[in-house]
N, C-alpha and C. Protein backbone atom coordinates (compact mmCIF):
# COMPACT_ATOMS: atom_id res chain seq x y z
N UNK A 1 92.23 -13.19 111.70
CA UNK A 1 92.13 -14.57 112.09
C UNK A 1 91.18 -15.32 111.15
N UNK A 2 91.72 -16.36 111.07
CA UNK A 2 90.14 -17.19 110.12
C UNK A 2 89.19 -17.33 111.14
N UNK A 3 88.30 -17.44 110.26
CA UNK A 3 86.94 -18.26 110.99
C UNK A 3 87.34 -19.64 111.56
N UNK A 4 86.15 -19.72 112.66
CA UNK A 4 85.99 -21.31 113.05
C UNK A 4 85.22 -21.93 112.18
N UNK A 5 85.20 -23.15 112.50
CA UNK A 5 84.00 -24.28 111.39
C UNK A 5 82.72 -23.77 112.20
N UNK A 6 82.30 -23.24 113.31
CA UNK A 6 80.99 -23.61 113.68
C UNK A 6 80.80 -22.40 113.29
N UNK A 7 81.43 -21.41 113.21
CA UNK A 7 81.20 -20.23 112.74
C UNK A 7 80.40 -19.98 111.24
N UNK A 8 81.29 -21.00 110.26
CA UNK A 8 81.23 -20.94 109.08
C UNK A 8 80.32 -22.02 108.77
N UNK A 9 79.93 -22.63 109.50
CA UNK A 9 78.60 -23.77 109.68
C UNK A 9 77.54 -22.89 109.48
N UNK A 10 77.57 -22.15 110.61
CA UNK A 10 76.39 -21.40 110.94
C UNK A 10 75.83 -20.20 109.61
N UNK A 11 77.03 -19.84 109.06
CA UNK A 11 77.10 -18.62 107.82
C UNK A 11 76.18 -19.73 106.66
N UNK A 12 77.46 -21.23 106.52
CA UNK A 12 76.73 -21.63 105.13
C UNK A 12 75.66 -22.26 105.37
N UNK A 13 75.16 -22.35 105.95
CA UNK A 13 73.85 -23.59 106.38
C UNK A 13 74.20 -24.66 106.00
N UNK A 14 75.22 -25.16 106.35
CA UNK A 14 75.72 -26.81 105.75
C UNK A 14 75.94 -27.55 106.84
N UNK A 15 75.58 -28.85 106.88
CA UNK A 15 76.01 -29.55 107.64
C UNK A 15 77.15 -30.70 108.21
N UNK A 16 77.06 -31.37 109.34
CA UNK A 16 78.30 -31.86 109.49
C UNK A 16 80.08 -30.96 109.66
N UNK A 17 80.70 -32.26 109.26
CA UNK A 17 81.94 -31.63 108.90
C UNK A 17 81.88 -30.39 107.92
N UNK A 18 82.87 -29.41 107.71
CA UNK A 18 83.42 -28.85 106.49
C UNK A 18 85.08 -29.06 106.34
N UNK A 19 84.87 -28.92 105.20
CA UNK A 19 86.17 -29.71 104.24
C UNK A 19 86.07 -28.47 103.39
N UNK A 20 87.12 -29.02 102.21
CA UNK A 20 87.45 -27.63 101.16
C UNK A 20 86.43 -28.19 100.17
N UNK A 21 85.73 -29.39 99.78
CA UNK A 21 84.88 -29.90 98.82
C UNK A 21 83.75 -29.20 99.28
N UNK A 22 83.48 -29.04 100.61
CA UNK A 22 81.92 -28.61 100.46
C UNK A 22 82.23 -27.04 100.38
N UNK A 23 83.03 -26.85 101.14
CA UNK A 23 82.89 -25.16 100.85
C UNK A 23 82.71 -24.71 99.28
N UNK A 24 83.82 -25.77 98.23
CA UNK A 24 84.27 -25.48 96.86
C UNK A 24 82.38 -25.81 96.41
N UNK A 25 81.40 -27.09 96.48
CA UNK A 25 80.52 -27.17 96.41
C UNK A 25 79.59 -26.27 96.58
N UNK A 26 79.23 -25.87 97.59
CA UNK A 26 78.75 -24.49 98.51
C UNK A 26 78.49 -23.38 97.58
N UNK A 27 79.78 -22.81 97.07
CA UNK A 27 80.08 -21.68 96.32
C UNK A 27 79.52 -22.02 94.65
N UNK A 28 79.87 -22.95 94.41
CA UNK A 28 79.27 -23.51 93.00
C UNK A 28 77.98 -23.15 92.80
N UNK A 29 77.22 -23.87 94.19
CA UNK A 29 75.41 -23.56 94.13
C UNK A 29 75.19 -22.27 94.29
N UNK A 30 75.59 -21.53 94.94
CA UNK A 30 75.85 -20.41 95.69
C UNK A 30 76.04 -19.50 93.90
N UNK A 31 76.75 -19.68 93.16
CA UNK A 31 77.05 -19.37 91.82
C UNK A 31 76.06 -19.59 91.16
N UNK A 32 75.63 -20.75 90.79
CA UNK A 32 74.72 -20.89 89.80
C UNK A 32 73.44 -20.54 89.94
N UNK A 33 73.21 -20.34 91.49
CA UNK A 33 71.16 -19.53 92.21
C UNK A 33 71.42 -18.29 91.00
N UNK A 34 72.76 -17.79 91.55
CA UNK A 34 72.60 -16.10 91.32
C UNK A 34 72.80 -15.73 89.75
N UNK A 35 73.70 -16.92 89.22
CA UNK A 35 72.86 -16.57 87.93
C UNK A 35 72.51 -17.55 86.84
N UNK A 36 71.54 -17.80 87.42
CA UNK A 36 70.58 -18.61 86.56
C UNK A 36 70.26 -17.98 85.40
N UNK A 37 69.12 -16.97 85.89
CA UNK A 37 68.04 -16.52 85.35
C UNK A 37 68.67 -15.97 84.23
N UNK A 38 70.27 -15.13 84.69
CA UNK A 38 70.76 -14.33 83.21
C UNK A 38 71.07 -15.50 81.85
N UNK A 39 71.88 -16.36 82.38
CA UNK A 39 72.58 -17.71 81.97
C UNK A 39 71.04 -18.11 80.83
N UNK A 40 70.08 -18.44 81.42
CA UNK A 40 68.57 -18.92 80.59
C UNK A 40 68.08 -17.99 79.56
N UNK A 41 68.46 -16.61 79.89
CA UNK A 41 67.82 -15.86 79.24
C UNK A 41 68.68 -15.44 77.86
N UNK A 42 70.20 -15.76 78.45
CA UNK A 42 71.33 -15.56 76.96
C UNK A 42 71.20 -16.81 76.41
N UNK A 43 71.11 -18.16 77.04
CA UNK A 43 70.65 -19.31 75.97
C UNK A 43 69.69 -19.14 75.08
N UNK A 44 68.14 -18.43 75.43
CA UNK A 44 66.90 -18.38 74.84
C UNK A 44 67.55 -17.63 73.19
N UNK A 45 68.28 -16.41 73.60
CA UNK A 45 68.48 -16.05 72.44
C UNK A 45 69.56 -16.24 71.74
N UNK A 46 70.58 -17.18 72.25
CA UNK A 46 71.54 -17.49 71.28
C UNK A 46 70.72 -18.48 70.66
N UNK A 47 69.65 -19.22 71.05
CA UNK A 47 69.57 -20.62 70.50
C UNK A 47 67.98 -19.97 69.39
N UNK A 48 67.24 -18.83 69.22
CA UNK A 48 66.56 -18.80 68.79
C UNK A 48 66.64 -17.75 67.35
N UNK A 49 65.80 -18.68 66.47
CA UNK A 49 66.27 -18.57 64.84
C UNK A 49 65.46 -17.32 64.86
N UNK A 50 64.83 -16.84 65.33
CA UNK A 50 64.06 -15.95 64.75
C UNK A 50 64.21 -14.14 65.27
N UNK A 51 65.72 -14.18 66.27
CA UNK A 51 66.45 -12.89 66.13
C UNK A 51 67.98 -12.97 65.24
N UNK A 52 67.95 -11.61 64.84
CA UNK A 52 69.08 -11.59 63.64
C UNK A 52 70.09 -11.82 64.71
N UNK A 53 70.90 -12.94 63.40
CA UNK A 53 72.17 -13.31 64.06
C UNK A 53 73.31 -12.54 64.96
N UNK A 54 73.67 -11.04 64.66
CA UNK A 54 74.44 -10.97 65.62
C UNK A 54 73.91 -10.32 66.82
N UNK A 55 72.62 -10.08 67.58
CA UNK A 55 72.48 -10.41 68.70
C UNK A 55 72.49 -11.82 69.40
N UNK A 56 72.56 -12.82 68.06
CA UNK A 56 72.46 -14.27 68.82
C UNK A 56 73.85 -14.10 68.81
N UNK A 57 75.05 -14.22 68.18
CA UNK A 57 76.35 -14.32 68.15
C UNK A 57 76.87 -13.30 69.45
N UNK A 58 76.06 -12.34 69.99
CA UNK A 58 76.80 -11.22 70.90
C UNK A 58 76.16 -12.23 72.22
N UNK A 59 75.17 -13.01 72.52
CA UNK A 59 74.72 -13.61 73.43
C UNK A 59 75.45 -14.68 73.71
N UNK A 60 75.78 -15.52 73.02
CA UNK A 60 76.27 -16.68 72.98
C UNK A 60 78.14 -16.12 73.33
N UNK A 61 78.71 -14.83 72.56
CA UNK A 61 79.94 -14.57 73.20
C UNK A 61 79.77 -14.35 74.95
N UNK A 62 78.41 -13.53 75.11
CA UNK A 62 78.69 -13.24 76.79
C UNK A 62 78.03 -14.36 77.82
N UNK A 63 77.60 -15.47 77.40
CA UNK A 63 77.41 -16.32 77.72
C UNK A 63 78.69 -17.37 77.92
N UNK A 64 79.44 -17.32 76.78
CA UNK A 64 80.67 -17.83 76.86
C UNK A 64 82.18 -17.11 78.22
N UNK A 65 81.42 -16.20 78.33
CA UNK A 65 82.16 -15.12 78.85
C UNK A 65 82.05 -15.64 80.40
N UNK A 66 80.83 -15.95 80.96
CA UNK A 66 80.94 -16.31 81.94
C UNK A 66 81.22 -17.16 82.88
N UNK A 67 81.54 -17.14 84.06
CA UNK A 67 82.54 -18.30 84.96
C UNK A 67 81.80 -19.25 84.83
N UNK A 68 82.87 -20.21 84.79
CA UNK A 68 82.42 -21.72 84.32
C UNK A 68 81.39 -22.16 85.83
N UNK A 69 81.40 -21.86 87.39
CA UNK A 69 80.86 -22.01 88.18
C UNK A 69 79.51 -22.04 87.82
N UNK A 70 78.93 -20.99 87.33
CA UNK A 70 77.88 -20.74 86.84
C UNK A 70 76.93 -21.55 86.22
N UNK A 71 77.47 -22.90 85.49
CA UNK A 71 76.81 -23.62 84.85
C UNK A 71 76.37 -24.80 85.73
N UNK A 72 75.30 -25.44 85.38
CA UNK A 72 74.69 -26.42 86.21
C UNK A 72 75.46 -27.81 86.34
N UNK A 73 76.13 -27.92 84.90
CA UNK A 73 77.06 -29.33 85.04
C UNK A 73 77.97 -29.39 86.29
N UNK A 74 78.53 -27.95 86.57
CA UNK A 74 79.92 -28.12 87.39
C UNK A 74 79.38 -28.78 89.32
N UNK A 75 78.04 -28.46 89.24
CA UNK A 75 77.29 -28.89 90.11
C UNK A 75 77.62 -30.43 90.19
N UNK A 76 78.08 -31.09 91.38
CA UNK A 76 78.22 -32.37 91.53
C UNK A 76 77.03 -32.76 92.79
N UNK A 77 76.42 -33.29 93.10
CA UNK A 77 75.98 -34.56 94.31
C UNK A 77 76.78 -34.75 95.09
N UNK A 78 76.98 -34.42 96.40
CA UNK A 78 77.99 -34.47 97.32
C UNK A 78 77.29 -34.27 98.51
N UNK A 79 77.71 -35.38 99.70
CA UNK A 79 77.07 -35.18 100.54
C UNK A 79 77.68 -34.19 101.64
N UNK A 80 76.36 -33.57 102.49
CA UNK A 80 77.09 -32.62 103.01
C UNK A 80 77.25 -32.92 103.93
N UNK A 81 77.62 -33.74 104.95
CA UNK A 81 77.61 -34.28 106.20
C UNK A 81 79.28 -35.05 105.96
N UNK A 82 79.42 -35.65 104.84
CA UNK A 82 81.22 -36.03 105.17
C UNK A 82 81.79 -35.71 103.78
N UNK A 83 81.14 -34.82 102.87
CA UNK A 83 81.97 -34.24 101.62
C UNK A 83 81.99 -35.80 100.82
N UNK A 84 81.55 -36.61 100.98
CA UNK A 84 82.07 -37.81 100.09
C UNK A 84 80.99 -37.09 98.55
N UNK A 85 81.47 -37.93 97.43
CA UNK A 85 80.69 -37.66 96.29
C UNK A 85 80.10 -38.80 95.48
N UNK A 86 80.45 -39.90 95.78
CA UNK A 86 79.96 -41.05 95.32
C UNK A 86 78.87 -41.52 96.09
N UNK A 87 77.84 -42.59 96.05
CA UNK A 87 77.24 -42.97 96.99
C UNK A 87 75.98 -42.58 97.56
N UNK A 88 76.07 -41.11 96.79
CA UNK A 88 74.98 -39.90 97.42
C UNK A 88 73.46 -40.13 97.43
N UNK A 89 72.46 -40.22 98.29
CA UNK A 89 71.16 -40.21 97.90
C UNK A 89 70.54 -38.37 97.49
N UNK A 90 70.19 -38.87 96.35
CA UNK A 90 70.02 -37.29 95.92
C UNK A 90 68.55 -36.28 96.66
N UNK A 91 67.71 -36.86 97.02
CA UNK A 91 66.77 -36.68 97.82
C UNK A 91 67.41 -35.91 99.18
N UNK A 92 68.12 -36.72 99.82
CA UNK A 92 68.61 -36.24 101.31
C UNK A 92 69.89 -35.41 101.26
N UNK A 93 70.48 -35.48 100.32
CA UNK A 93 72.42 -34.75 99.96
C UNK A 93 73.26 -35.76 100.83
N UNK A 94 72.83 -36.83 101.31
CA UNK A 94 73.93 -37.14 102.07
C UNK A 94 74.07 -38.74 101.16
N UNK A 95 75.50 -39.63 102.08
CA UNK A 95 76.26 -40.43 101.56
C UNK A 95 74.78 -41.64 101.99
N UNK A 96 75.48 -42.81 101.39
CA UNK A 96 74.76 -43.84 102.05
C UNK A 96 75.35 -44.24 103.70
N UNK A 97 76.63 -44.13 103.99
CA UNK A 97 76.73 -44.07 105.35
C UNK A 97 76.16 -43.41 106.34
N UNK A 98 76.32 -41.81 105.88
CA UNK A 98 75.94 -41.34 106.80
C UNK A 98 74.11 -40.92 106.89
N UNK A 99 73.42 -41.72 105.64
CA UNK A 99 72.11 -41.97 105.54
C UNK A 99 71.89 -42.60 106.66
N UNK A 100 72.91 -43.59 106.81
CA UNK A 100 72.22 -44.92 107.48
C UNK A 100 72.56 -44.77 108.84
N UNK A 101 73.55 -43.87 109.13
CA UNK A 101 73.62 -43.33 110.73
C UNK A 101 72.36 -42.43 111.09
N UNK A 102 71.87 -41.39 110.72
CA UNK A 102 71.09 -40.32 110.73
C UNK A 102 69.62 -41.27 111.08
N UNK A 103 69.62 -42.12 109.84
CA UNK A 103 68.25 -42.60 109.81
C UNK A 103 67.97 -43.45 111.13
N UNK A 104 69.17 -44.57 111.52
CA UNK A 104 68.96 -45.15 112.76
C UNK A 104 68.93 -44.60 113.91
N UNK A 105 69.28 -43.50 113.83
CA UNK A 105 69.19 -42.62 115.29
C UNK A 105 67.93 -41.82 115.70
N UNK A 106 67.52 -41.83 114.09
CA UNK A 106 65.89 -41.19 114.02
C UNK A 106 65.89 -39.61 113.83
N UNK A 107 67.21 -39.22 113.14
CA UNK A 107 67.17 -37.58 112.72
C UNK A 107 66.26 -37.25 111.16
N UNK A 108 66.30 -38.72 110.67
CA UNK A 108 65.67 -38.19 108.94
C UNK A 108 64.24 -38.69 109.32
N UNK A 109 63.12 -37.33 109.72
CA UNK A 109 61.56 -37.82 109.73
C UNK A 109 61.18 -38.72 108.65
N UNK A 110 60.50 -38.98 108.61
CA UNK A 110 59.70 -40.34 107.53
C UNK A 110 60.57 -41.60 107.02
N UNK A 111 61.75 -42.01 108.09
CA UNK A 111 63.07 -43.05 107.41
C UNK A 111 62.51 -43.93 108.71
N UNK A 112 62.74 -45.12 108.33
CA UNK A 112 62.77 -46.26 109.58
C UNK A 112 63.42 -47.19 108.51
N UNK A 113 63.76 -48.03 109.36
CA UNK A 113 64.71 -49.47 109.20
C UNK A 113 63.21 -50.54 109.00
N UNK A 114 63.67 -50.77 107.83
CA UNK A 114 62.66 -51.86 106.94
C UNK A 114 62.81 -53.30 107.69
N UNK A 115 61.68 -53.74 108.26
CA UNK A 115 62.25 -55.57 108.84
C UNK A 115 60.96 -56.29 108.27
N UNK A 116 61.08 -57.54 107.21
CA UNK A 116 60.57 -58.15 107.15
C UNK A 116 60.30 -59.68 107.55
């Protein structure tokens, strides 16, 4: 059987709805935590002049080698509460809508409605 959403709520620590964007999102970050550190450490030496070239050329192939997930670009801003991707406050992950629901209800500590 598949999973439920609250099920799979509860697994990804994400909030709101889930959609196939956040799960696809999810897995991206989820990708790039785990390999960072290798990813930084084959840049250091493809990009540095002062090991002989074909350990830089064998770095830079297995660097190339790896899933495109992995890289930080494929990482988008997406909020996780309605999957939208435009709009996003990058601070909170969420949209400006659903900023502005959250905040008026009083779920985001330190947010209040500005009145001058």
């Amino acid at each position: 059987m598949f999973p439920t959403p609250h099920l799979l709520k509860a697994r990804l620590q994400v909030g709101g709805w889930i959609n196939a964007r956040i799960l696809k999102d999810h897995s991206k970050r989820v990708a790039f935590a785990a390999n960072e550190e290798r990813r930084q450490a084959l840049r250091f030496i493809a990009r540095n002049t002062q090991i002989p070239q074909l350990q830089r050329l064998k770095a830079q192939l297995e660097l190339n080698a790896m899933p495109s997930n992995t890289r930080p670009t494929q990482i988008v801003n997406r909020c996780m509460m309605a999957g939208k991707g435009k709009g996003v406050f990058r601070d909170f992950r969420m949209g400006r809508f659903q900023f502005r629901l959250n905040a008026l209800e009083g779920n985001i500590p330190g947010v209040k409605k500005a009145s001058w």
